[in-house]
PDB file of N, CA and C in Angstrom:
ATOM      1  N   UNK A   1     162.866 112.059 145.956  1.00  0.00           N
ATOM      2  CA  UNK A   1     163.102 111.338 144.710  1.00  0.00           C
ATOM      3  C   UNK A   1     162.611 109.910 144.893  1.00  0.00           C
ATOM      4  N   UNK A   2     162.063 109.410 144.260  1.00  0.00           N
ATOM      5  CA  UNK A   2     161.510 108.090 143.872  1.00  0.00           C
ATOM      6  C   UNK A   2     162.245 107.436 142.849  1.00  0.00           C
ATOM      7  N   UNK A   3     162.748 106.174 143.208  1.00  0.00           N
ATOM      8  CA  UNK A   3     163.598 105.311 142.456  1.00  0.00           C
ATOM      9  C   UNK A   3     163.203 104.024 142.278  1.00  0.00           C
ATOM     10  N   UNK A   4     162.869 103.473 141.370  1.00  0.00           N
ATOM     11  CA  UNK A   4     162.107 101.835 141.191  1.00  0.00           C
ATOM     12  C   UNK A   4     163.589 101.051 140.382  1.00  0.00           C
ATOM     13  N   UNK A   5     164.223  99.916 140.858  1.00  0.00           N
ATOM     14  CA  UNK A   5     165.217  99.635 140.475  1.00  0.00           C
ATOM     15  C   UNK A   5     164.844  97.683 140.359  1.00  0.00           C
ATOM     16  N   UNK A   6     165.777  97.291 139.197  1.00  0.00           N
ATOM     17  CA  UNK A   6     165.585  96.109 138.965  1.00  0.00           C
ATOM     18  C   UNK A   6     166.767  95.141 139.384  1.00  0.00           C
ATOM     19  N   UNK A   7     167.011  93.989 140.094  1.00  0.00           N
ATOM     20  CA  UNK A   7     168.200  93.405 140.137  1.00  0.00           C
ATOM     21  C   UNK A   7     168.711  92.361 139.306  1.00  0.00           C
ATOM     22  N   UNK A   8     169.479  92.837 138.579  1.00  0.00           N
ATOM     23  CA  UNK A   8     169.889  91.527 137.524  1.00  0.00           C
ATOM     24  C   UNK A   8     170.730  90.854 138.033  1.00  0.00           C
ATOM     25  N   UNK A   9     171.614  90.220 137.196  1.00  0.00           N
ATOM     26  CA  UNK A   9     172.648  89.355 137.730  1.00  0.00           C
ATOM     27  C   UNK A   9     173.867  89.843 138.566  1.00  0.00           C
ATOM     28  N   UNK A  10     174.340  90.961 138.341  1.00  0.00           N
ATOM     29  CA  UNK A  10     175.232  91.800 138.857  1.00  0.00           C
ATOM     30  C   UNK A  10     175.356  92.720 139.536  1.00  0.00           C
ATOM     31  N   UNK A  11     173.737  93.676 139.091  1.00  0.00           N
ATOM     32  CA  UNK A  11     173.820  94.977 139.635  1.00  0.00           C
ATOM     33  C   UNK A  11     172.247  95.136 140.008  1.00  0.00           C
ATOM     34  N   UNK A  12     172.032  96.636 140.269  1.00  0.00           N
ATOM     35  CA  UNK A  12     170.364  96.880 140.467  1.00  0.00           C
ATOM     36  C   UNK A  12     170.727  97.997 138.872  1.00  0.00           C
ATOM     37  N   UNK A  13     169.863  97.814 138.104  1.00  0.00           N
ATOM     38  CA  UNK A  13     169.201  98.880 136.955  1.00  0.00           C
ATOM     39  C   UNK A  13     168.113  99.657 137.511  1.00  0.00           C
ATOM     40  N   UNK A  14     168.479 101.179 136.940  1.00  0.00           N
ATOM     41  CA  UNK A  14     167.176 102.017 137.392  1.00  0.00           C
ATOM     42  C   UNK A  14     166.076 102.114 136.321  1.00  0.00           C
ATOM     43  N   UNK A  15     164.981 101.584 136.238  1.00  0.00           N
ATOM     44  CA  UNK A  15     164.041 100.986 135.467  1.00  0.00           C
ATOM     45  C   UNK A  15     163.189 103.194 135.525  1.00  0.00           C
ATOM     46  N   UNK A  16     162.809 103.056 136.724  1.00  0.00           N
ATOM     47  CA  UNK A  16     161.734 104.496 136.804  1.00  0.00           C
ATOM     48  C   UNK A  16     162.431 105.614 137.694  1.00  0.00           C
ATOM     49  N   UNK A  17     162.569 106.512 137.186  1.00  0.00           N
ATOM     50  CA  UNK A  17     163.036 107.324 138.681  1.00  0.00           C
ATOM     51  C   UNK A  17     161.759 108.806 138.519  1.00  0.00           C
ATOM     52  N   UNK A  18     161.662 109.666 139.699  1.00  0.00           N
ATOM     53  CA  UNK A  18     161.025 110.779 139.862  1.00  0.00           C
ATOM     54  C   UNK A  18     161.731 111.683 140.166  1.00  0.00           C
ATOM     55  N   UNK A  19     162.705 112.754 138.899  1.00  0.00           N
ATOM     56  CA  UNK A  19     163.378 113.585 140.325  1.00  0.00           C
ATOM     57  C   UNK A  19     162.565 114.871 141.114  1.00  0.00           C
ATOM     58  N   UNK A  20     163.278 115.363 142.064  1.00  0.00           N
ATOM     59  CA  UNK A  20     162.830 116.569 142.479  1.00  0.00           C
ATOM     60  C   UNK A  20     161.929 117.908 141.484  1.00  0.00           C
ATOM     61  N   UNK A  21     162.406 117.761 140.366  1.00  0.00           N
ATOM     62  CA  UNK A  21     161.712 118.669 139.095  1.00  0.00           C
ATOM     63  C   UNK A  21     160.555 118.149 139.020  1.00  0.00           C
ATOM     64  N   UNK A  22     160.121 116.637 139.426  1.00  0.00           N
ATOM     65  CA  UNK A  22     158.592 116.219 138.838  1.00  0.00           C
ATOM     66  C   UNK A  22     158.488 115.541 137.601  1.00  0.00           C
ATOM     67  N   UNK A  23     159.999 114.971 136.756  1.00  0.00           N
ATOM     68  CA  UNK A  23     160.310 114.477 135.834  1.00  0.00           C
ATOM     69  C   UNK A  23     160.328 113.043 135.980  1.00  0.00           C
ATOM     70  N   UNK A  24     159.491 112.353 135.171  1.00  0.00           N
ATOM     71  CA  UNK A  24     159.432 111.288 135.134  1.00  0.00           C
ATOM     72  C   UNK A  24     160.443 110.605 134.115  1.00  0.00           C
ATOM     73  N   UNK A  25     161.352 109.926 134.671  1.00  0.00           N
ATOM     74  CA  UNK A  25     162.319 109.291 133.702  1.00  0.00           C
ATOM     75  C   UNK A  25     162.024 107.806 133.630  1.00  0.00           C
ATOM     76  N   UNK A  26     161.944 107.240 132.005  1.00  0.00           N
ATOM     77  CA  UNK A  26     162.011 105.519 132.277  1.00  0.00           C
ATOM     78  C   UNK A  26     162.961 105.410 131.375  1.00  0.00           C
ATOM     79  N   UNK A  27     163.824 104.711 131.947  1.00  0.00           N
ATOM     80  CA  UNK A  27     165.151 104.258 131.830  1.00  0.00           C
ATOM     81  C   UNK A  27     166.544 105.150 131.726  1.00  0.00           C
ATOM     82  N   UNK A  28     166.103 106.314 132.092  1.00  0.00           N
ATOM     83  CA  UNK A  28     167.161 107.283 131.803  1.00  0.00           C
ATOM     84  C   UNK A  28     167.750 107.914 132.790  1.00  0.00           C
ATOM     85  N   UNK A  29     168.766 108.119 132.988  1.00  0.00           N
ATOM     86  CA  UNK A  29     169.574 108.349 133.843  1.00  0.00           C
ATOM     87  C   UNK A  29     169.629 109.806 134.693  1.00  0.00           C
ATOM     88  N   UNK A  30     169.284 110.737 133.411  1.00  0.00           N
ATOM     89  CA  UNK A  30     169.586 111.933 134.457  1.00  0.00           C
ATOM     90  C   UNK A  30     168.278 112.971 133.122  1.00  0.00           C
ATOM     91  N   UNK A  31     167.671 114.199 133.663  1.00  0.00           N
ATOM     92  CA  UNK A  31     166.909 114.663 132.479  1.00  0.00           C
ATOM     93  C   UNK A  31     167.720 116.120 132.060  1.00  0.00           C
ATOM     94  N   UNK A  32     167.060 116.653 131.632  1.00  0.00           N
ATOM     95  CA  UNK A  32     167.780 118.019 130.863  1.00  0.00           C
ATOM     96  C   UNK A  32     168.157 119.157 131.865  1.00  0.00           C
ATOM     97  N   UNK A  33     168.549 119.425 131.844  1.00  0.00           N
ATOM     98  CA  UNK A  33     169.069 120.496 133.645  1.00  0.00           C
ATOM     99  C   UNK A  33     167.712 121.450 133.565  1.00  0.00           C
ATOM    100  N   UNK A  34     167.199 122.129 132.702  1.00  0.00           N
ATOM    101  CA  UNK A  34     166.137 123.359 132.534  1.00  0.00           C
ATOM    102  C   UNK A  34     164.813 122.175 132.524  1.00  0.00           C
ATOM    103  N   UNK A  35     164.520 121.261 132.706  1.00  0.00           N
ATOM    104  CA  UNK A  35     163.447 120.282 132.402  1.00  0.00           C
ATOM    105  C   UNK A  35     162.701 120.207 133.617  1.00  0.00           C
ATOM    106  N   UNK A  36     161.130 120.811 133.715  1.00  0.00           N
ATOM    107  CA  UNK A  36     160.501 120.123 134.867  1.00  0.00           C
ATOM    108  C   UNK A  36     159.123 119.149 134.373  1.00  0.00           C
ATOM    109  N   UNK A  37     158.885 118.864 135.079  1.00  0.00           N
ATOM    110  CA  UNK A  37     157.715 118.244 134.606  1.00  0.00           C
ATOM    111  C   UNK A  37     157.138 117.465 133.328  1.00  0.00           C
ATOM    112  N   UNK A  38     158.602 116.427 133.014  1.00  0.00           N
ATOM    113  CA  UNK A  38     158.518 115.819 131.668  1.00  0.00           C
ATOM    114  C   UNK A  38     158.790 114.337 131.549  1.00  0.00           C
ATOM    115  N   UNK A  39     158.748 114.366 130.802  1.00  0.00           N
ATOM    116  CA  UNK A  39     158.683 112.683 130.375  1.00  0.00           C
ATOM    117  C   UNK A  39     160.159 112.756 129.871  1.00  0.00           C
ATOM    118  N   UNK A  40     160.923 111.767 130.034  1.00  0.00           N
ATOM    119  CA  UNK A  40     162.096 111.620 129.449  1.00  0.00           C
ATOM    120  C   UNK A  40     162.121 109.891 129.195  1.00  0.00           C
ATOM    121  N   UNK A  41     162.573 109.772 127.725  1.00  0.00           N
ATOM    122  CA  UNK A  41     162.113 108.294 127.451  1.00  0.00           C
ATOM    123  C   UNK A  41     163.893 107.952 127.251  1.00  0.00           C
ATOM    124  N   UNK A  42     164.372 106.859 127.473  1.00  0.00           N
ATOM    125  CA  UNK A  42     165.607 106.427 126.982  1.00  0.00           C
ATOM    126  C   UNK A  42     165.429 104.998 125.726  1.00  0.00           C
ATOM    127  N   UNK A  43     166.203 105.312 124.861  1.00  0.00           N
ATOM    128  CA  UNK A  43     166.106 104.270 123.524  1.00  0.00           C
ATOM    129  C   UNK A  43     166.125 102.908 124.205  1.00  0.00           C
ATOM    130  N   UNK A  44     165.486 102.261 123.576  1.00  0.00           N
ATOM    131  CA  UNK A  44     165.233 100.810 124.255  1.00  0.00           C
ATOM    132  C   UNK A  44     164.939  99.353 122.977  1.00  0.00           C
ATOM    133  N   UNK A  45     164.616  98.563 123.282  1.00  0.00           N
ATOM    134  CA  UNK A  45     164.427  97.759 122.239  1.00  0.00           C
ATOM    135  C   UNK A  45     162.701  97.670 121.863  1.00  0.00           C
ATOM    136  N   UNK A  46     163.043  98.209 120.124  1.00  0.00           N
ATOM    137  CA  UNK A  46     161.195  98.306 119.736  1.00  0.00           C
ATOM    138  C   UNK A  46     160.410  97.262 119.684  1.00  0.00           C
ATOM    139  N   UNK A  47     159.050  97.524 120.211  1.00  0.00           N
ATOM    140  CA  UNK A  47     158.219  96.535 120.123  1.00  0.00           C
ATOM    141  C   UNK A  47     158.302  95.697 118.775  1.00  0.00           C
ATOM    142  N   UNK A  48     157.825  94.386 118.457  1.00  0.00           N
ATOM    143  CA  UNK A  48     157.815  93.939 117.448  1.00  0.00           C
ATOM    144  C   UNK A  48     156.074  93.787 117.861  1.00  0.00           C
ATOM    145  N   UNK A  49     154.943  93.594 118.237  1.00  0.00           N
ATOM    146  CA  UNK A  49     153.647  93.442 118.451  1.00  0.00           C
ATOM    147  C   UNK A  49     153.349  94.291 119.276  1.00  0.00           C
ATOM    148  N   UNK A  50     151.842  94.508 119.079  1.00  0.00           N
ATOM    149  CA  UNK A  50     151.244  94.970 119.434  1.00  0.00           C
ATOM    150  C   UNK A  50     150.407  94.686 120.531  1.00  0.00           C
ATOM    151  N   UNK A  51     150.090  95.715 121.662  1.00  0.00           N
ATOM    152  CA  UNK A  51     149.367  95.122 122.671  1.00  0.00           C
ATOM    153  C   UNK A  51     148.312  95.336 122.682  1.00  0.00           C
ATOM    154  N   UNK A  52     147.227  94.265 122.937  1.00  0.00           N
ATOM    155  CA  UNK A  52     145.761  94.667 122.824  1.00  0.00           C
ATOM    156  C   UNK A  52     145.374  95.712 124.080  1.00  0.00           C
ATOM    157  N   UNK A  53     144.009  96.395 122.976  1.00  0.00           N
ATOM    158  CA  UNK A  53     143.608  97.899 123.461  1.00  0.00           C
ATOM    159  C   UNK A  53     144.643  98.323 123.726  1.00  0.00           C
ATOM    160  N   UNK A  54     145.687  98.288 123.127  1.00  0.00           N
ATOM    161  CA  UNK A  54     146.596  99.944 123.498  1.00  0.00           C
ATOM    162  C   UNK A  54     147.569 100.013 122.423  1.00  0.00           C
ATOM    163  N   UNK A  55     148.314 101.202 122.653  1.00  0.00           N
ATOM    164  CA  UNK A  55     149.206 101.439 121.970  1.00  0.00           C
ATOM    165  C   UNK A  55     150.811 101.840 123.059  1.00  0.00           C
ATOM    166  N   UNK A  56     151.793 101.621 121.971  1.00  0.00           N
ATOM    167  CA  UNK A  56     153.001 101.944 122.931  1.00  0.00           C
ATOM    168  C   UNK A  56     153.684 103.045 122.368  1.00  0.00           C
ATOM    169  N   UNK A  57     154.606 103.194 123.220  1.00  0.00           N
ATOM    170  CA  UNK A  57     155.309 104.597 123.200  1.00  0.00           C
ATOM    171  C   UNK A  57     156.676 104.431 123.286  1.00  0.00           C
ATOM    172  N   UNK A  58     157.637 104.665 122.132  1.00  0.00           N
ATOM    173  CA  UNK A  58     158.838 104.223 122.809  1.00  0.00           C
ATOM    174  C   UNK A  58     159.562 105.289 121.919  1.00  0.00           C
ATOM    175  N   UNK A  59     160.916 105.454 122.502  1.00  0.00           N
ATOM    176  CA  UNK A  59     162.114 106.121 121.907  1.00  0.00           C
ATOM    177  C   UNK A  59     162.915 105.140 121.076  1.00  0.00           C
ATOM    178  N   UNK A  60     163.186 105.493 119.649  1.00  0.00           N
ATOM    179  CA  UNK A  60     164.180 105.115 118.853  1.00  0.00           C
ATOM    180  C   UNK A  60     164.840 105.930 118.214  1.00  0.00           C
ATOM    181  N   UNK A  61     166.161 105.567 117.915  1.00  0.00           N
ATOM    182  CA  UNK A  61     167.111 106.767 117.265  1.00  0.00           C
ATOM    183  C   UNK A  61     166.644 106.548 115.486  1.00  0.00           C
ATOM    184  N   UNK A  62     166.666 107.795 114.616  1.00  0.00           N
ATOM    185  CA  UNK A  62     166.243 107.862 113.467  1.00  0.00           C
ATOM    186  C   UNK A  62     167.720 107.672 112.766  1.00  0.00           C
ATOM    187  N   UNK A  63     168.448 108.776 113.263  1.00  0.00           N
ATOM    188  CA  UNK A  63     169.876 108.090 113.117  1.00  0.00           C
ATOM    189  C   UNK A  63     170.727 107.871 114.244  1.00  0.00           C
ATOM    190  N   UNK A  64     172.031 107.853 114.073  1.00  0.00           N
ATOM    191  CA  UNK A  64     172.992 107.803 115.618  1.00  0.00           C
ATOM    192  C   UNK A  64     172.801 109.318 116.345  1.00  0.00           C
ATOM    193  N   UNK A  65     173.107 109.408 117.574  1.00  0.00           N
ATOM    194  CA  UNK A  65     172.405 110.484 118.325  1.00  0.00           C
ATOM    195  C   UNK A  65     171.536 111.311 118.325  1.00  0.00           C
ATOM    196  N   UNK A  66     170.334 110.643 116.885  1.00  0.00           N
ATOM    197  CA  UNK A  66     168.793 111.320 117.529  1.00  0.00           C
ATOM    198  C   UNK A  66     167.802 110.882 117.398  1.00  0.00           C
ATOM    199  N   UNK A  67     167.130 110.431 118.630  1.00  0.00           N
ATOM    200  CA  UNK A  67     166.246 110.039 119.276  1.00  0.00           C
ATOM    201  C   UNK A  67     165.098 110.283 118.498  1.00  0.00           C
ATOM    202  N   UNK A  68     164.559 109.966 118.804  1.00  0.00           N
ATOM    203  CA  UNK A  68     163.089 110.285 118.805  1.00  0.00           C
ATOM    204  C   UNK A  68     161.449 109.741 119.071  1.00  0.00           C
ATOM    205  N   UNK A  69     160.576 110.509 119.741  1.00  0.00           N
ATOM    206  CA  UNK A  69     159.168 109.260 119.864  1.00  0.00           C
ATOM    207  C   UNK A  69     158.792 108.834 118.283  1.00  0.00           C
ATOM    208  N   UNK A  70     158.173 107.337 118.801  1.00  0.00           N
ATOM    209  CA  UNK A  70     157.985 106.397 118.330  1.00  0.00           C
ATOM    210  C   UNK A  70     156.415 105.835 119.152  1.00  0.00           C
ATOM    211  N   UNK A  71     155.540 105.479 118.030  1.00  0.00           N
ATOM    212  CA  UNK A  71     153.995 105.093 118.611  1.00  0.00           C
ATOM    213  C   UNK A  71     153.989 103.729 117.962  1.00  0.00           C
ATOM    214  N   UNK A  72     153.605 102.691 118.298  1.00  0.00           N
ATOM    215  CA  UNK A  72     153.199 101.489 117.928  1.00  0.00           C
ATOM    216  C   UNK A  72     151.750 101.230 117.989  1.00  0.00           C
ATOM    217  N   UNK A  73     150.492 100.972 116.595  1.00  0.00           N
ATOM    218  CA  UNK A  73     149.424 101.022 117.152  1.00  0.00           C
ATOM    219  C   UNK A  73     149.260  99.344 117.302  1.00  0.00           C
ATOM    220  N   UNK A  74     147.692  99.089 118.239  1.00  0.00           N
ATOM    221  CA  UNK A  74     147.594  98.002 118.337  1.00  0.00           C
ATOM    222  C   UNK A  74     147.439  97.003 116.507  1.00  0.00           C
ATOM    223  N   UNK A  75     147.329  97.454 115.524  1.00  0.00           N
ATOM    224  CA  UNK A  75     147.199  97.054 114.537  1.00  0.00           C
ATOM    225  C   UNK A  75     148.575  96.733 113.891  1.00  0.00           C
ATOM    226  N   UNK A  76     149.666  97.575 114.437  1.00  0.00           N
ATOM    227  CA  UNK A  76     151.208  97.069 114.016  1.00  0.00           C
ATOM    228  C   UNK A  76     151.711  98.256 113.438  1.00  0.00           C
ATOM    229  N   UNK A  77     151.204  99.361 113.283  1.00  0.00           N
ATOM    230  CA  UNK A  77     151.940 100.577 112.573  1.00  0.00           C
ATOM    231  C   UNK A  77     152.501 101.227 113.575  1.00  0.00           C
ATOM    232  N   UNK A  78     153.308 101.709 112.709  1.00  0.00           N
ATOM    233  CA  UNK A  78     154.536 102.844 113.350  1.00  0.00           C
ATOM    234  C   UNK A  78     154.718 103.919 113.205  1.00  0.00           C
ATOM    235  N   UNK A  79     154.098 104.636 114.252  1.00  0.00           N
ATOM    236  CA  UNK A  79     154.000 106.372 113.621  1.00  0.00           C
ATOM    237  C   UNK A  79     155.231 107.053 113.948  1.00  0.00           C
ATOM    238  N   UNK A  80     156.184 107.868 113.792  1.00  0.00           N
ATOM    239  CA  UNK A  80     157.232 108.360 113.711  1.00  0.00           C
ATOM    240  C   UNK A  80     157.412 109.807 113.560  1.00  0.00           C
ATOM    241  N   UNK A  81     157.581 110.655 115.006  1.00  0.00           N
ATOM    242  CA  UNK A  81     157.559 111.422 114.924  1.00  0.00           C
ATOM    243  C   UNK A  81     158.915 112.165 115.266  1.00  0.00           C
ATOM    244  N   UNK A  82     159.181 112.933 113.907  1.00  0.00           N
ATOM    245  CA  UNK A  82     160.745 113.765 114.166  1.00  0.00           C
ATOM    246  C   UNK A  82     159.982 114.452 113.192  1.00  0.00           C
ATOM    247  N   UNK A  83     161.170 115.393 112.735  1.00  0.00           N
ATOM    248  CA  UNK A  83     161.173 116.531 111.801  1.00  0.00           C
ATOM    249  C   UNK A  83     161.857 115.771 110.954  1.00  0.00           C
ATOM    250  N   UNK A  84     161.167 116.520 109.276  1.00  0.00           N
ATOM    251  CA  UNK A  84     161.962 116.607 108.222  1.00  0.00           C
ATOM    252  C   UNK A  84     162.626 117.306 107.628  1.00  0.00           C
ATOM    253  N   UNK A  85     163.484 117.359 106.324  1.00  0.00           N
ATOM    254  CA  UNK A  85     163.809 118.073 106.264  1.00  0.00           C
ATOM    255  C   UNK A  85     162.851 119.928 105.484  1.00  0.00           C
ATOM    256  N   UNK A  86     163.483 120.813 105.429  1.00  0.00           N
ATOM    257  CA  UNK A  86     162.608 121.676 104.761  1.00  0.00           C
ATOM    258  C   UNK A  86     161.669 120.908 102.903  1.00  0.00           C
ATOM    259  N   UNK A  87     160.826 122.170 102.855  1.00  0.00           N
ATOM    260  CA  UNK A  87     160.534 121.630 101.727  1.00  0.00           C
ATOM    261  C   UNK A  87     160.357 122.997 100.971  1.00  0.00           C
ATOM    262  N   UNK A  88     160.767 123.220 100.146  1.00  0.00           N
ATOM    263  CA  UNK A  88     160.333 124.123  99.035  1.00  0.00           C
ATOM    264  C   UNK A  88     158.877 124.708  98.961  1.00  0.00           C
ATOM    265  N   UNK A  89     158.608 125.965  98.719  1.00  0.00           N
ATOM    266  CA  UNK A  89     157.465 126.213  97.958  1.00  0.00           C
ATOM    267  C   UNK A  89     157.331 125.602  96.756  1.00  0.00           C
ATOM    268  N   UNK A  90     155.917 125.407  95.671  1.00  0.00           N
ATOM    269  CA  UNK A  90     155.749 125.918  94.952  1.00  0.00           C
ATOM    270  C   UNK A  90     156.595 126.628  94.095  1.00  0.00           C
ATOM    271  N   UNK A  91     156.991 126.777  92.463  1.00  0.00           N
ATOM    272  CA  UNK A  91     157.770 127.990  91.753  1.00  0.00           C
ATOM    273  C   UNK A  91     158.418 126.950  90.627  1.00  0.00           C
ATOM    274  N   UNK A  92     158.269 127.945  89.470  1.00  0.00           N
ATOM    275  CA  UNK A  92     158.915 127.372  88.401  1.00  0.00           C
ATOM    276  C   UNK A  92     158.416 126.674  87.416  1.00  0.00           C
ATOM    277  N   UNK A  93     158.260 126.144  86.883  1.00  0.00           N
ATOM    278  CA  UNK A  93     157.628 125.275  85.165  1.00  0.00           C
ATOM    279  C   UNK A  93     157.193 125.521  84.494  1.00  0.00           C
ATOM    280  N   UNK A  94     156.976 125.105  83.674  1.00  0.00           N
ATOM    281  CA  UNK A  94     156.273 125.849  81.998  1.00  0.00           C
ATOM    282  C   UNK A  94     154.742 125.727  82.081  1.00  0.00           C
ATOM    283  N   UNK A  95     153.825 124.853  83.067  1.00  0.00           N
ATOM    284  CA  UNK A  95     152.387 124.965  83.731  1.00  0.00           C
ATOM    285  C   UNK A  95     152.300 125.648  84.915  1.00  0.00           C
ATOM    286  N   UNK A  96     151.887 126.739  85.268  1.00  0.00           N
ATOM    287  CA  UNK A  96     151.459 127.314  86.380  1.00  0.00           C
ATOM    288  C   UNK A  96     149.443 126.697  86.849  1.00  0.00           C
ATOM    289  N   UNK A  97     149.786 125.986  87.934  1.00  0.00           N
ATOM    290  CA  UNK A  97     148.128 126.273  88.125  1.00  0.00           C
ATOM    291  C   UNK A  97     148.151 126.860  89.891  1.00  0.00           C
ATOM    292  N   UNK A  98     147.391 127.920  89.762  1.00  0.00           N
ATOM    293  CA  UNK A  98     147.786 128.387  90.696  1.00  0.00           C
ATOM    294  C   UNK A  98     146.910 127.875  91.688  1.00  0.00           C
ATOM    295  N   UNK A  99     146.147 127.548  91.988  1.00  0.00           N
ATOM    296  CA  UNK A  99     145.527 126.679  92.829  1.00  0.00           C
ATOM    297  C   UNK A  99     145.570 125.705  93.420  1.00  0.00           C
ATOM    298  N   UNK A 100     146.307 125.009  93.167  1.00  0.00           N
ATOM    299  CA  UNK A 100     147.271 123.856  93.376  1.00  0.00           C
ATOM    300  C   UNK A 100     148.586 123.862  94.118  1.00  0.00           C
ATOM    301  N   UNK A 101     149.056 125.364  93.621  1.00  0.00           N
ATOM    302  CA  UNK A 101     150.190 126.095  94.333  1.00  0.00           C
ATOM    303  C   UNK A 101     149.981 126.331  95.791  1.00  0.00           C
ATOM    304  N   UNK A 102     148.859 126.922  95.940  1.00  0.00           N
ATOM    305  CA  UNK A 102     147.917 127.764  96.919  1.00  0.00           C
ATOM    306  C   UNK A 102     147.788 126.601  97.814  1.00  0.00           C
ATOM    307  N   UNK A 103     146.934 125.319  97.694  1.00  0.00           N
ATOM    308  CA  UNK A 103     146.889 124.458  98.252  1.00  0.00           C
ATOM    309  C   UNK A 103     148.346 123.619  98.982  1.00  0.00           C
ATOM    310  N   UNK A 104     149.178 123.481  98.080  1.00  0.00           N
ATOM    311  CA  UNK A 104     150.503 122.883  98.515  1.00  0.00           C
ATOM    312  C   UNK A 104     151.097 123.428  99.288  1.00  0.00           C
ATOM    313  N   UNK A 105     151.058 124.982  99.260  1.00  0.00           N
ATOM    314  CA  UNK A 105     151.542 126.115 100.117  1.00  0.00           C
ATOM    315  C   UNK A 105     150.975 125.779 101.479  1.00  0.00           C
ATOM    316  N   UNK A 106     149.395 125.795 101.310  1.00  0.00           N
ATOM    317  CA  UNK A 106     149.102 125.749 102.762  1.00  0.00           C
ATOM    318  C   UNK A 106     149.301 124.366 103.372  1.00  0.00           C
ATOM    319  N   UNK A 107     149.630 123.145 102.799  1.00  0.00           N
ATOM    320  CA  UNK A 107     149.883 122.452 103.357  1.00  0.00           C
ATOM    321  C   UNK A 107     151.351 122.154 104.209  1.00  0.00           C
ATOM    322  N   UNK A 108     152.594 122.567 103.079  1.00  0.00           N
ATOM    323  CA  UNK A 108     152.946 123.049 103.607  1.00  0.00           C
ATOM    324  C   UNK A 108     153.640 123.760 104.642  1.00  0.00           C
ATOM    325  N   UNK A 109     153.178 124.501 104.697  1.00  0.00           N
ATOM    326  CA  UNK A 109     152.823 125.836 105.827  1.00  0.00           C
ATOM    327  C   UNK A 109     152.448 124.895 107.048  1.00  0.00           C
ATOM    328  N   UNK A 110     150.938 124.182 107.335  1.00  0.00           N
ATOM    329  CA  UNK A 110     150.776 123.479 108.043  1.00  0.00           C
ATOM    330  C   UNK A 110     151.871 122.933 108.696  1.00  0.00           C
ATOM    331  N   UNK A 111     152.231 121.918 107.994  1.00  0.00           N
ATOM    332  CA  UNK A 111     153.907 121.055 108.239  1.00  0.00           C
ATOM    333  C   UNK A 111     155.213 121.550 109.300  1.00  0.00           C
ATOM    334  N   UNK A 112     154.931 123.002 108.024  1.00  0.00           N
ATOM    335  CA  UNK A 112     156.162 123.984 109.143  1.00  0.00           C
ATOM    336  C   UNK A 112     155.500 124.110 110.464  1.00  0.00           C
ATOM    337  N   UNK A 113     154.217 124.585 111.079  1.00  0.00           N
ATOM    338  CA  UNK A 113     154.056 125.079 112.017  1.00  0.00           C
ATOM    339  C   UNK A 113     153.947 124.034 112.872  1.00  0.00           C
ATOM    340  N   UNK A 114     153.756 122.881 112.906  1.00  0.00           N
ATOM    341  CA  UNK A 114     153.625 121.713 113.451  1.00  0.00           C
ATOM    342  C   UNK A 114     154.716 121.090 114.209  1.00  0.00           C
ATOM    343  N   UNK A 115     156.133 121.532 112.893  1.00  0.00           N
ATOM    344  CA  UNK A 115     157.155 121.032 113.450  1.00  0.00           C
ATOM    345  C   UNK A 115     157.969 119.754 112.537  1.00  0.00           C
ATOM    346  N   UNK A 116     157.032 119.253 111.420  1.00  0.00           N
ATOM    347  CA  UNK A 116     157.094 117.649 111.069  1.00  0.00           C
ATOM    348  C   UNK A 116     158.086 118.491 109.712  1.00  0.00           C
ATOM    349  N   UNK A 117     158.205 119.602 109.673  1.00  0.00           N
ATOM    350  CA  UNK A 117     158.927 120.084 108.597  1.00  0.00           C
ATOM    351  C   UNK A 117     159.842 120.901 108.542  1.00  0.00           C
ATOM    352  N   UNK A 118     160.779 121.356 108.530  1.00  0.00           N
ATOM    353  CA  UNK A 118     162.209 122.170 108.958  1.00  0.00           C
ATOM    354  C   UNK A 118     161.166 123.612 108.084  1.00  0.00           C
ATOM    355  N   UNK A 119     161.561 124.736 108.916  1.00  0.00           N
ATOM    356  CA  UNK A 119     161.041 126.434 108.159  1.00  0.00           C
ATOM    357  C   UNK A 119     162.151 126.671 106.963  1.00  0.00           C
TER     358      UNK A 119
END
């Protein structure tokens, strides 16, 4: 195990650790018991800027206990990736165009399989 630790005023903080699984943890304490070979991010305080040529990566909670990645580009946007909630087909109104249906469907569809959309 590999442990990179910081000393503050009081104590040492574990900033990076490696456990035996091959899991890279930053700032987090312990990873998922079934977890090898992963990234485990702990919530931290979000960038407010951006760093040139790059982008960052951080965990923020969307609400109280859930997490989620978070991308900062060098331009200042915030991409946000969790799930939403489901979405409806298509169905219903006094205009049917069905092509439009067809299209929304597969989009969609897309959404669901991705993940960015509850099935």
């Amino acid at each position: 195990m590999l442990v990179i630790r910081h000393r503050n005023s009081t104590s040492y903080v574990e900033l990076v650790k490696i456990d035996p699984k091959g899991n890279l943890l930053l700032g987090a304490a312990s990873s998922p018991a079934d977890a090898t070979r992963s990234l485990v991010l702990r919530s931290g305080t979000a960038p407010t800027a951006g760093a040139t040529d790059c982008c960052v990566l951080y965990s923020a909670d969307i609400s109280a206990g859930n997490a989620a990645l978070h991308a900062r580009t060098e331009a200042g946007h915030i991409i946000r990736l969790y799930q939403q909630p489901s979405i409806s087909d298509p169905s219903g109104g006094s205009t049917i165009d069905t092509q439009a249906r067809a299209a929304l469907s597969s989009i969609l569809s897309v959404l669901r399989n991705t993940g960015l959309i509850a099935s």
